[in-house]
C-alpha atoms as a PDB file:
ATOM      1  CA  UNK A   1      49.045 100.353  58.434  1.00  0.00           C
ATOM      2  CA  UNK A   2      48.918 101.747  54.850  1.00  0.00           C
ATOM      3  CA  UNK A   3      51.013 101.121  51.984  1.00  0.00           C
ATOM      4  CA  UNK A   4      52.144 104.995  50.138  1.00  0.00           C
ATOM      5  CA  UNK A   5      51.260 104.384  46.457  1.00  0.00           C
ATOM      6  CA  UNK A   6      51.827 107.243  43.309  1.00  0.00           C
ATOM      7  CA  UNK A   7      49.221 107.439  41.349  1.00  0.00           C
ATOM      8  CA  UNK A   8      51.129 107.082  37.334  1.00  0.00           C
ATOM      9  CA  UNK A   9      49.323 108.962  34.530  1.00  0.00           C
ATOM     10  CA  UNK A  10      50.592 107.848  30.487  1.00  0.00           C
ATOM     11  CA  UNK A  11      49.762 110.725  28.625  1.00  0.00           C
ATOM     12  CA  UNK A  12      48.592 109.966  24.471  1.00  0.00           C
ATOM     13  CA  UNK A  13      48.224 112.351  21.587  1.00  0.00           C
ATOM     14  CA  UNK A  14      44.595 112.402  22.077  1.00  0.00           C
ATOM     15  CA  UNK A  15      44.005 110.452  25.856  1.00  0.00           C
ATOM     16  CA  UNK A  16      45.651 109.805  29.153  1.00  0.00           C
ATOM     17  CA  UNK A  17      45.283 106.799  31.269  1.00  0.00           C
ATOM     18  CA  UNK A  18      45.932 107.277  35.386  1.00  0.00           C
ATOM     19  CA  UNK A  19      46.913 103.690  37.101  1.00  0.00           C
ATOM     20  CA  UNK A  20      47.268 102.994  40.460  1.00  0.00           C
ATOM     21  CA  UNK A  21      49.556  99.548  41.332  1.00  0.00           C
ATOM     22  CA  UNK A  22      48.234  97.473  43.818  1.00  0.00           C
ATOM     23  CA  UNK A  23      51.478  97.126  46.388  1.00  0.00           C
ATOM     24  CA  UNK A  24      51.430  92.589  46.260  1.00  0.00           C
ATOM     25  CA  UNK A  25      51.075  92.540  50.229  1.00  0.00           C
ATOM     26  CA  UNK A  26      47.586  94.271  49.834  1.00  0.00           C
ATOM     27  CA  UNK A  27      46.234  92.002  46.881  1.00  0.00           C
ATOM     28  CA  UNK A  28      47.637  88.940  48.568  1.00  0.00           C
ATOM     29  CA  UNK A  29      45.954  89.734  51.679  1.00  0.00           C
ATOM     30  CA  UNK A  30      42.635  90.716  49.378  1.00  0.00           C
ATOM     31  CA  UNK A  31      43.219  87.219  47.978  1.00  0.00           C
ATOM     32  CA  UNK A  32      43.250  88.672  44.744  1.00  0.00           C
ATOM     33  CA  UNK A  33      43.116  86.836  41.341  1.00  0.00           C
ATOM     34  CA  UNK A  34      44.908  87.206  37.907  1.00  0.00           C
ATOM     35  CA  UNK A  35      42.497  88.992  35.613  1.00  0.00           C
ATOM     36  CA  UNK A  36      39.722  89.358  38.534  1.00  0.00           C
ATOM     37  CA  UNK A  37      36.683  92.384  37.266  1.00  0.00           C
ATOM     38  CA  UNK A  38      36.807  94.700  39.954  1.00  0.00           C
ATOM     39  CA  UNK A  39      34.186  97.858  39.971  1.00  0.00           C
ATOM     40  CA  UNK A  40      35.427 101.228  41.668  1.00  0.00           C
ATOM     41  CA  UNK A  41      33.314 104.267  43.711  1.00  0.00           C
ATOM     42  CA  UNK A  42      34.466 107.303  44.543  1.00  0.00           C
ATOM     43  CA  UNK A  43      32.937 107.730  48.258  1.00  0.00           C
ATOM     44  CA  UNK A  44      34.349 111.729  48.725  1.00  0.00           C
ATOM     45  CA  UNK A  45      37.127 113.481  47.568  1.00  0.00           C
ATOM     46  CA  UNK A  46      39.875 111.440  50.104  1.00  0.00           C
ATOM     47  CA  UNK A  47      38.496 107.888  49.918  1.00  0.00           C
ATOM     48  CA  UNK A  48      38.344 105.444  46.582  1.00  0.00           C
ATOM     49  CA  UNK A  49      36.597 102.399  47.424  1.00  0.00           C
ATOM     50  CA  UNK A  50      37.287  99.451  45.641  1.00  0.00           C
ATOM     51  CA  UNK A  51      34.502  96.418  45.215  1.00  0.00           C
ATOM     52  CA  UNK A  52      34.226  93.150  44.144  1.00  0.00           C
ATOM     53  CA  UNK A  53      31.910  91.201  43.645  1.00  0.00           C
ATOM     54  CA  UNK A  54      29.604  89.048  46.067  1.00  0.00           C
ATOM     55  CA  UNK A  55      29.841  85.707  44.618  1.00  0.00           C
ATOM     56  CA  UNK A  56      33.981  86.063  44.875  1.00  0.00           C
ATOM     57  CA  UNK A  57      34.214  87.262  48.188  1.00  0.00           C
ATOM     58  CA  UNK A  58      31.622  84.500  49.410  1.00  0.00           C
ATOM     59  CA  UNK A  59      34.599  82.095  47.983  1.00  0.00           C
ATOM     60  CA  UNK A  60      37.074  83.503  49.735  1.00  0.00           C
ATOM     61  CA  UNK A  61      39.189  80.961  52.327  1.00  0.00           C
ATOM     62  CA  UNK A  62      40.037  83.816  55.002  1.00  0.00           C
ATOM     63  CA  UNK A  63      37.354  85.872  56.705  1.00  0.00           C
ATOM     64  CA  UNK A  64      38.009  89.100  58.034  1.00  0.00           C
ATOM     65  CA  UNK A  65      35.811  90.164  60.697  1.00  0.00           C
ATOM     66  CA  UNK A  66      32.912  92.591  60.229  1.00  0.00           C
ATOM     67  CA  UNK A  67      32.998  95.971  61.530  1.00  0.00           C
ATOM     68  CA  UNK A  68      29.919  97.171  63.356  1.00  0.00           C
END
């Protein structure tokens, strides 16, 4: 199942700044963390892939299985 986000876009004089909200469901699942560094990748023009880092996700309490 997905969760529909907008994509929000705060135009400046002389920038813009696009943000995209995390619904909580998602980051709760993702066992996010307040302030966590997360690096994007753009893998083609329809998926944005999101990454964190190895040493956090080898913390992580849940495991979700691996895909082959």
């Amino acid at each position: 199942m997905g969760y529909p986000t907008k994509m929000q876009l705060i135009k400046r004089k002389t920038s813009e700044q696009w943000y995209v909200n995390v619904p909580a469901a998602v980051a709760q699942a993702m066992e996010f963390q307040k302030g966590e560094v997360v690096e994007w990748f753009i893998d083609d023009h329809q998926h944005l892939v999101i990454k964190r880092d190895e040493k956090i996700a080898g913390q992580l309490k849940k495991k979700l299985p691996k895909h082959p």
